[in-house]
N, C-alpha and C. Protein backbone atom coordinates (compact mmCIF):
# COMPACT_ATOMS: atom_id res chain seq x y z
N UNK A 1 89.07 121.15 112.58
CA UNK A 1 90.46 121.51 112.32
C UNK A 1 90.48 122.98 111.90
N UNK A 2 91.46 123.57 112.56
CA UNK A 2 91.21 124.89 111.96
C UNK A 2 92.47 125.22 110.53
N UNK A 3 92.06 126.27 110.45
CA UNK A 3 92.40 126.80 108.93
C UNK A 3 94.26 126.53 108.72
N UNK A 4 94.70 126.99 110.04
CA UNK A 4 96.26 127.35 109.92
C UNK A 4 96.92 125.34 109.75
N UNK A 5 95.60 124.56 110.46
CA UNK A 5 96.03 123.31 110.84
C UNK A 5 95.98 122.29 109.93
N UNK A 6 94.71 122.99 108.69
CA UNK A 6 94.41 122.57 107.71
C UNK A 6 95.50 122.91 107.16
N UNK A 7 95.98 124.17 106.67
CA UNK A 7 97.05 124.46 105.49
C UNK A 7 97.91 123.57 106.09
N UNK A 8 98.75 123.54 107.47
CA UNK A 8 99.72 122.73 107.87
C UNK A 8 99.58 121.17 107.26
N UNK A 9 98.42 120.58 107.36
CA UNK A 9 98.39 119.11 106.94
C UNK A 9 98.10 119.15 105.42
N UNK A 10 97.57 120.16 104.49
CA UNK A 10 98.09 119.82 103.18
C UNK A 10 99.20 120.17 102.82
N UNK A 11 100.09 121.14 103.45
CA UNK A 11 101.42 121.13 103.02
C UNK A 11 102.49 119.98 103.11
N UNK A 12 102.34 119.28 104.13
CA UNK A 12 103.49 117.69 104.70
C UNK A 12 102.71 117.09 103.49
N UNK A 13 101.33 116.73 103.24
CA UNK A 13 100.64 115.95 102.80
C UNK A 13 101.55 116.34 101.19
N UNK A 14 101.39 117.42 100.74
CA UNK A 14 101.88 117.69 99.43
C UNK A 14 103.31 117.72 99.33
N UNK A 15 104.41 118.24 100.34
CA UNK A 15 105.26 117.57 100.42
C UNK A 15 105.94 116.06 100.24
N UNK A 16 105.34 115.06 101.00
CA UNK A 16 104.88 113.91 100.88
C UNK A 16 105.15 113.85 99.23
N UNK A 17 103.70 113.89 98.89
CA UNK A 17 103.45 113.57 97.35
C UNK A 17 104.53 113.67 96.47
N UNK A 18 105.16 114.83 96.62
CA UNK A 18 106.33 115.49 95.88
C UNK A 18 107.60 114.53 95.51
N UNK A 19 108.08 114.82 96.99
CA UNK A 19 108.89 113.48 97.65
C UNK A 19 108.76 112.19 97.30
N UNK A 20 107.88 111.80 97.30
CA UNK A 20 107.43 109.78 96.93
C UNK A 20 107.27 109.80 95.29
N UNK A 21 106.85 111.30 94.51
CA UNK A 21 106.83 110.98 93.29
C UNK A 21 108.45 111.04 92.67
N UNK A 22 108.77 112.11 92.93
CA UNK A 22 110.64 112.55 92.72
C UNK A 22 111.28 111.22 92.90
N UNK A 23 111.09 110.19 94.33
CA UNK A 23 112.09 109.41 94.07
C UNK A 23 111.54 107.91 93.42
N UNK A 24 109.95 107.71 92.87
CA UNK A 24 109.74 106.82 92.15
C UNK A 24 110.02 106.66 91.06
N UNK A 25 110.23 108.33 89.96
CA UNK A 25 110.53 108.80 89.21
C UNK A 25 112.12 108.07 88.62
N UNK A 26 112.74 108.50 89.62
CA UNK A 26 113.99 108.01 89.91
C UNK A 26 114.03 106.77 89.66
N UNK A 27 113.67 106.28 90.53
CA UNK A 27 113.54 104.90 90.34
C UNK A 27 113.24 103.96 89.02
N UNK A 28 112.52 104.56 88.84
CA UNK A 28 111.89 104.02 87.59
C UNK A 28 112.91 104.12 86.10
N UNK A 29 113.97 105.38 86.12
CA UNK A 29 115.03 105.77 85.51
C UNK A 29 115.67 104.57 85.78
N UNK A 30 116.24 104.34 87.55
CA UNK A 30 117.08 103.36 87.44
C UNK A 30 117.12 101.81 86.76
N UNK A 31 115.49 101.45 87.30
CA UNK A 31 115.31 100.41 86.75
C UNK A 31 115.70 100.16 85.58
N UNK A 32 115.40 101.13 84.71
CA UNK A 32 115.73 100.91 83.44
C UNK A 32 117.04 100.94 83.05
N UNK A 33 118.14 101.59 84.04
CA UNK A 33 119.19 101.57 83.51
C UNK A 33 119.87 100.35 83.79
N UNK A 34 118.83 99.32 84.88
CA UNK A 34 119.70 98.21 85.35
C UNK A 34 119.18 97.09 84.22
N UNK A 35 118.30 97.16 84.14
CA UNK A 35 117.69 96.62 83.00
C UNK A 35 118.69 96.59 81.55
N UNK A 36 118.78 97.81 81.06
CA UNK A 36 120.01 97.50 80.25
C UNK A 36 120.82 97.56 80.51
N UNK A 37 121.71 97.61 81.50
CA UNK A 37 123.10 96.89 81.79
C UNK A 37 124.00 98.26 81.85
N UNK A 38 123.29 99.08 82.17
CA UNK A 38 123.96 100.80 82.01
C UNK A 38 124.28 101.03 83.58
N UNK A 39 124.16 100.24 84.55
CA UNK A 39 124.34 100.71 86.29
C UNK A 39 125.83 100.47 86.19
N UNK A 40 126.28 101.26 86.21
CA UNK A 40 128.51 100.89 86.92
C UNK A 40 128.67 101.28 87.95
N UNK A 41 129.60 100.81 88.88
CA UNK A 41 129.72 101.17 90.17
C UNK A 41 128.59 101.30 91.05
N UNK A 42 128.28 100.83 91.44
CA UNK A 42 127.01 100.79 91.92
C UNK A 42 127.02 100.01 93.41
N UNK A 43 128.23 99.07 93.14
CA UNK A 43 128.99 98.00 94.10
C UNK A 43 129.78 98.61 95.49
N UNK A 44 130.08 100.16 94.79
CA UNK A 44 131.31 100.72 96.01
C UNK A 44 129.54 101.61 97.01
N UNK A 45 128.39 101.75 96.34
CA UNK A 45 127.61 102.66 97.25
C UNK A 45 126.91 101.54 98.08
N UNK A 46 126.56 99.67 97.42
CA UNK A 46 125.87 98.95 98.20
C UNK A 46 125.34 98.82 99.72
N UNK A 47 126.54 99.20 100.12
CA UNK A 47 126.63 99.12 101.79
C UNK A 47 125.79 100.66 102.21
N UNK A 48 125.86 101.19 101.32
CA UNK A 48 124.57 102.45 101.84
C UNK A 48 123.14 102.33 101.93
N UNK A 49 123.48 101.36 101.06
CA UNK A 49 121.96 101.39 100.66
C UNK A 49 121.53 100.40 101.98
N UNK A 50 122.18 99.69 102.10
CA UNK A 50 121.68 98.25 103.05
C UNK A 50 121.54 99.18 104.38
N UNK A 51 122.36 99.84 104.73
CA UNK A 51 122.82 101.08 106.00
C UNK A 51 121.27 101.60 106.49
N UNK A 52 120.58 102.23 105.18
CA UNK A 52 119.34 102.72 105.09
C UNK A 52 118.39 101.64 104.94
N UNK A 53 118.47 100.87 104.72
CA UNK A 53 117.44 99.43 104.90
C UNK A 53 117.52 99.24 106.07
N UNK A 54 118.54 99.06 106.73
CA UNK A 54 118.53 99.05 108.50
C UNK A 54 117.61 99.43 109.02
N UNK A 55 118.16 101.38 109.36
CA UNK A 55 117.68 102.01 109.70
C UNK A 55 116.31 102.44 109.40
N UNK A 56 115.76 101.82 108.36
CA UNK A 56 114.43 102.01 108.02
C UNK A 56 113.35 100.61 109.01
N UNK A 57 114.60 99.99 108.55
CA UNK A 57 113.96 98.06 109.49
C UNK A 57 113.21 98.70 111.24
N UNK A 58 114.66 99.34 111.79
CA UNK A 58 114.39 99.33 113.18
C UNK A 58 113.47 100.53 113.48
N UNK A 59 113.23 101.99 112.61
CA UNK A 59 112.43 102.81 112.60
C UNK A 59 110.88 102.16 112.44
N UNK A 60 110.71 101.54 111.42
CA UNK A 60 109.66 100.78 111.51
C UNK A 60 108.93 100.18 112.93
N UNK A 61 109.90 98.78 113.37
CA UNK A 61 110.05 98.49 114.65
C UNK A 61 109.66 99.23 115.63
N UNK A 62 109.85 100.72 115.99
CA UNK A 62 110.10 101.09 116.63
C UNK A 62 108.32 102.04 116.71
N UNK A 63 108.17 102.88 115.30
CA UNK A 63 107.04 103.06 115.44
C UNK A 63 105.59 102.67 115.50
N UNK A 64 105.78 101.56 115.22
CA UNK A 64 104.53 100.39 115.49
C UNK A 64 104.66 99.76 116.69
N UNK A 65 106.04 99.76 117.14
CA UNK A 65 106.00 99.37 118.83
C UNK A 65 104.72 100.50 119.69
N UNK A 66 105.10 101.59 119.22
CA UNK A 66 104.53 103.05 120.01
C UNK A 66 102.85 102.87 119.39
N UNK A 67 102.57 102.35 118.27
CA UNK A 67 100.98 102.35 118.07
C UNK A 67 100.48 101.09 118.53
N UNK A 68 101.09 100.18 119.53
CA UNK A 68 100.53 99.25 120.05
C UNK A 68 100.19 97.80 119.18
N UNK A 69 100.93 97.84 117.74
CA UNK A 69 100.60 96.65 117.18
C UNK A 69 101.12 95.17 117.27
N UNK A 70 100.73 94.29 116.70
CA UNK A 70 100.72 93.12 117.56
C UNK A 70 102.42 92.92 116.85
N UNK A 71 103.04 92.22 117.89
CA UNK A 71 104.45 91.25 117.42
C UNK A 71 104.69 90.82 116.18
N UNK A 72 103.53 89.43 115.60
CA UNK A 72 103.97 89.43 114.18
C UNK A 72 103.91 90.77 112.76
N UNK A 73 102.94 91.26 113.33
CA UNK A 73 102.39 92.49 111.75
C UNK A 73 103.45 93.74 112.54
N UNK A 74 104.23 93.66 113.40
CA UNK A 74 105.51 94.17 113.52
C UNK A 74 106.69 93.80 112.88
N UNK A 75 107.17 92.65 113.18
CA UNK A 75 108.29 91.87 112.05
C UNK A 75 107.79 91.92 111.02
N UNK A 76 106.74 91.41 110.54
CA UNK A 76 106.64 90.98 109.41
C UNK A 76 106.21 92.58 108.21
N UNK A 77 105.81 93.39 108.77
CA UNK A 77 105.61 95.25 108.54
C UNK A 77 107.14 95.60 108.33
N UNK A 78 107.95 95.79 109.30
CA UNK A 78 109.29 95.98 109.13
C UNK A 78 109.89 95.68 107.74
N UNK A 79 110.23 93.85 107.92
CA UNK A 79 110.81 93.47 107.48
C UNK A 79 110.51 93.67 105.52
N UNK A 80 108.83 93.87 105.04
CA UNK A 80 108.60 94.68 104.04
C UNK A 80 109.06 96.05 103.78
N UNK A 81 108.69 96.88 104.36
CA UNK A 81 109.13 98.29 104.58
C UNK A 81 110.48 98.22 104.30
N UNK A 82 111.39 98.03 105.20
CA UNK A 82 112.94 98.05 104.75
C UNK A 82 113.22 97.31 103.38
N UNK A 83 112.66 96.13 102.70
CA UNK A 83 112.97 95.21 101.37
C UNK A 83 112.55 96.64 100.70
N UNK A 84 111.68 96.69 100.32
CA UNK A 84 111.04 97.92 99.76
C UNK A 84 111.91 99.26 99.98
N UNK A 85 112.51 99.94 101.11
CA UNK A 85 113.07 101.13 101.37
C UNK A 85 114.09 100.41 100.25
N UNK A 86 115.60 99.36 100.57
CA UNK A 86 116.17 99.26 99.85
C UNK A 86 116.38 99.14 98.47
N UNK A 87 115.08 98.63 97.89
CA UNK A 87 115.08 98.55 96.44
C UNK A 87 115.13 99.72 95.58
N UNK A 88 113.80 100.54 96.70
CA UNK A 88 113.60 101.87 95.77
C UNK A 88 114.73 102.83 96.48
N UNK A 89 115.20 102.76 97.33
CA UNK A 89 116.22 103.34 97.65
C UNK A 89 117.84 102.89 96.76
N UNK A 90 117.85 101.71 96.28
CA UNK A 90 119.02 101.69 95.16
C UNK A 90 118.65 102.17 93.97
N UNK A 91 117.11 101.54 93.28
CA UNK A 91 116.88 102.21 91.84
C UNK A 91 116.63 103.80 91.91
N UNK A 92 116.18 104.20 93.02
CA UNK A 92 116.15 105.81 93.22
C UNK A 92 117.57 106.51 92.86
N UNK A 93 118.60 106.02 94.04
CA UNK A 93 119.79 106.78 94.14
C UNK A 93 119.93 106.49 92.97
N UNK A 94 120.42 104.99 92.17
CA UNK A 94 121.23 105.33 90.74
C UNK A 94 120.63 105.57 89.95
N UNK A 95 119.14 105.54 89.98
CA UNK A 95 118.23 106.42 88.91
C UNK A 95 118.69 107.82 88.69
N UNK A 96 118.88 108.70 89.82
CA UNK A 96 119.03 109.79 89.97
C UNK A 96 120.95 109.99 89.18
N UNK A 97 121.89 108.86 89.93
CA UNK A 97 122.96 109.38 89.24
C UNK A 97 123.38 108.82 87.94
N UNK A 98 122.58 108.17 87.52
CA UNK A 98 122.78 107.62 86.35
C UNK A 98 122.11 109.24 85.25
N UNK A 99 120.81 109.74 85.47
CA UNK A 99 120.77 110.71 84.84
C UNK A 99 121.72 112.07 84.86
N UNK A 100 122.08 111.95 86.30
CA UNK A 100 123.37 113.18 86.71
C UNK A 100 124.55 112.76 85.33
N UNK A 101 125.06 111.89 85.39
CA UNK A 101 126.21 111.50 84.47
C UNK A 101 126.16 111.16 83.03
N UNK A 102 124.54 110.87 82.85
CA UNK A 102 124.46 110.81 81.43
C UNK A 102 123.26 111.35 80.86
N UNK A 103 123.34 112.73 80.85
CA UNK A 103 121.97 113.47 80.88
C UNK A 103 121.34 113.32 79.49
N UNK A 104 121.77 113.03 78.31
CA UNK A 104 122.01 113.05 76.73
C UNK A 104 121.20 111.77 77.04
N UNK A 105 121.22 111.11 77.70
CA UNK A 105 120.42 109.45 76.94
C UNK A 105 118.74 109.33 78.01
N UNK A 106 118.50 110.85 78.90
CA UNK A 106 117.38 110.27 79.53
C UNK A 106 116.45 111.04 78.81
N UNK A 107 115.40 110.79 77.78
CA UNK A 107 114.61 111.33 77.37
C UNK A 107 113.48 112.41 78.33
N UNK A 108 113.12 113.21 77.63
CA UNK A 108 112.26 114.35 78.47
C UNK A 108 110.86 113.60 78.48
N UNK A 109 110.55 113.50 77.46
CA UNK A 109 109.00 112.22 77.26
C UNK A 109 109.50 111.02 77.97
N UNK A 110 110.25 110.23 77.80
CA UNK A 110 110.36 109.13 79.26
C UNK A 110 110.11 109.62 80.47
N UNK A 111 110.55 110.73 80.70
CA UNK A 111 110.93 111.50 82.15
C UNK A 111 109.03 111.78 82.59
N UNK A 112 108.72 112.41 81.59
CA UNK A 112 107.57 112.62 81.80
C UNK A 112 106.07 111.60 82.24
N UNK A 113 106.64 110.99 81.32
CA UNK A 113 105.93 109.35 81.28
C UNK A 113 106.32 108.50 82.77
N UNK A 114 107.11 108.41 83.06
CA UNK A 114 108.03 108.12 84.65
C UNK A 114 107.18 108.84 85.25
N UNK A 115 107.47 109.93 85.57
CA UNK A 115 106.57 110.86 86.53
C UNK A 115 105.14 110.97 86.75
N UNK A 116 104.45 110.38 86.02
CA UNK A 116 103.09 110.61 85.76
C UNK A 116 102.13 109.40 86.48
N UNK A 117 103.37 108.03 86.13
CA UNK A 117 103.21 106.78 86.56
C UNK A 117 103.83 106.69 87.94
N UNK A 118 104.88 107.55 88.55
CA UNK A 118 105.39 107.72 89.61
C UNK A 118 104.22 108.48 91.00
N UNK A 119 103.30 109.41 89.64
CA UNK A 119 102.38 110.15 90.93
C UNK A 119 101.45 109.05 91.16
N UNK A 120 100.77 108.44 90.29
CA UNK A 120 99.46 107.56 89.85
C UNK A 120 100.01 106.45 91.19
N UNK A 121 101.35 105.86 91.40
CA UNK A 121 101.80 105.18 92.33
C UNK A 121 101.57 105.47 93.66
N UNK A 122 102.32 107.00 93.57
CA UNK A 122 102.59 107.25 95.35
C UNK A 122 100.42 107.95 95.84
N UNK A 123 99.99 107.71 94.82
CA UNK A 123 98.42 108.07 95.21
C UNK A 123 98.02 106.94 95.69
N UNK A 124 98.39 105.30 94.75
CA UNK A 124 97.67 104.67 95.50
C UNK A 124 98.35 103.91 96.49
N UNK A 125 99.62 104.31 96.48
CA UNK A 125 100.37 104.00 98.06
C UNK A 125 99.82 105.06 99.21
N UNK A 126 99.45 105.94 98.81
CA UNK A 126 99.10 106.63 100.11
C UNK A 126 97.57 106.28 100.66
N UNK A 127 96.84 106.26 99.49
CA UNK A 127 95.65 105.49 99.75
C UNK A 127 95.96 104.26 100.21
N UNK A 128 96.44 102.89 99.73
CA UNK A 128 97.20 101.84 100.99
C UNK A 128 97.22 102.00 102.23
N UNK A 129 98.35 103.64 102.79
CA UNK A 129 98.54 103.64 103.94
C UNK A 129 97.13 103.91 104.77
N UNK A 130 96.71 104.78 104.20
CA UNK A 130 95.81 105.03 105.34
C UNK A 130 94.36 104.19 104.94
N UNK A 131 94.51 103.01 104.23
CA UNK A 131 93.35 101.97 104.47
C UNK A 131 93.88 100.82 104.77
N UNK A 132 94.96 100.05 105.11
CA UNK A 132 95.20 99.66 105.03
C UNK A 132 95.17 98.19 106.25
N UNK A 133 93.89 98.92 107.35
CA UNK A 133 93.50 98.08 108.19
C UNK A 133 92.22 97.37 107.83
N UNK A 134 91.11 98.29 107.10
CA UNK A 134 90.17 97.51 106.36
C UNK A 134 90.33 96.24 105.42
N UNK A 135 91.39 95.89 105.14
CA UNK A 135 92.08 94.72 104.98
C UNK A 135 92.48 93.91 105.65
N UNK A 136 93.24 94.09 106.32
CA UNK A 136 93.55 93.41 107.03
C UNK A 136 92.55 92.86 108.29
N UNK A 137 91.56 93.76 108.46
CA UNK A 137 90.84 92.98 109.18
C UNK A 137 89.56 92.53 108.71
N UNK A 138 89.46 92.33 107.53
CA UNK A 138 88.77 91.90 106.46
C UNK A 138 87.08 92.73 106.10
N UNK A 139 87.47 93.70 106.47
CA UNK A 139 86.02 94.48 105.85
C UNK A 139 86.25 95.53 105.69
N UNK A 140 85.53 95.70 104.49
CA UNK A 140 85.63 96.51 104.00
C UNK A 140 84.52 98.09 104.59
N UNK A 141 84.73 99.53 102.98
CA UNK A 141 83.96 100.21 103.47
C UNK A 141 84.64 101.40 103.85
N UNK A 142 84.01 102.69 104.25
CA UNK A 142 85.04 103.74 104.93
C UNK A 142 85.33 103.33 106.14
N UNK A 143 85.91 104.31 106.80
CA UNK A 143 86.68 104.11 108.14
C UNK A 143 85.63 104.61 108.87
């Protein structure tokens, strides 16, 4: 790989990271705000969220059609991926506007604490992704 191709793939790669930690972060805000009973309105954005569960469903679908994988670990890949897009895609968004609107009650040490557990996550989700056939086809080991 050369140098320019290298910087190119740690930049998406760190992008990436950024991205998956920012909205676990989030998430993790929200949870808590659903948790105590602090989410309002939340009912008029629902249909967005499901909108993007869709579109995450058939994107899925669509790119595992193109890597040749089998029919069921297609549905059944999808149909995770989108449960998952939607969840963290609702506790994300109202994570995020729940701190927009009530900036006074989200602690900086929570925030921090969130984030830390948000990177520690999207590390070993990314590690997941890209091992995630040594499992499934039951052995282990590098690639």
């Amino acid at each position: 790989m050369s140098p320019s191709e290298s910087q190119r793939v740690i930049a998406q790669v760190s992008a990436l990271i950024v991205g998956c930690t920012l909205l676990l972060t989030a998430g993790f805000v929200g949870l808590i705000a659903a948790i105590s009973g602090e989410l309002g309105g939340f009912e008029s954005r629902i249909q967005w969220y499901v909108a993007v569960a869709a579109v995450v469903f058939v994107g899925t679908i669509v790119l595992l059609e193109l890597n040749d994988a089998g029919g069921a670990t297609i549905i059944t890949s999808a149909t995770v991926v989108a449960l998952f897009a939607f969840v963290l895609g609702f506790l994300g968004a109202e994570g995020a506007l729940y701190t927009l609107e009530n900036p006074e009650t989200v602690e900086v040490s929570r925030l921090v604490i969130f984030a830390s557990a948000a990177l520690v996550a999207t590390g070993i989700g990314y590690w997941a992704l890209r091992h995630w056939r040594e499992f499934t086809a039951g052995r282990t080991g590098s690639r």
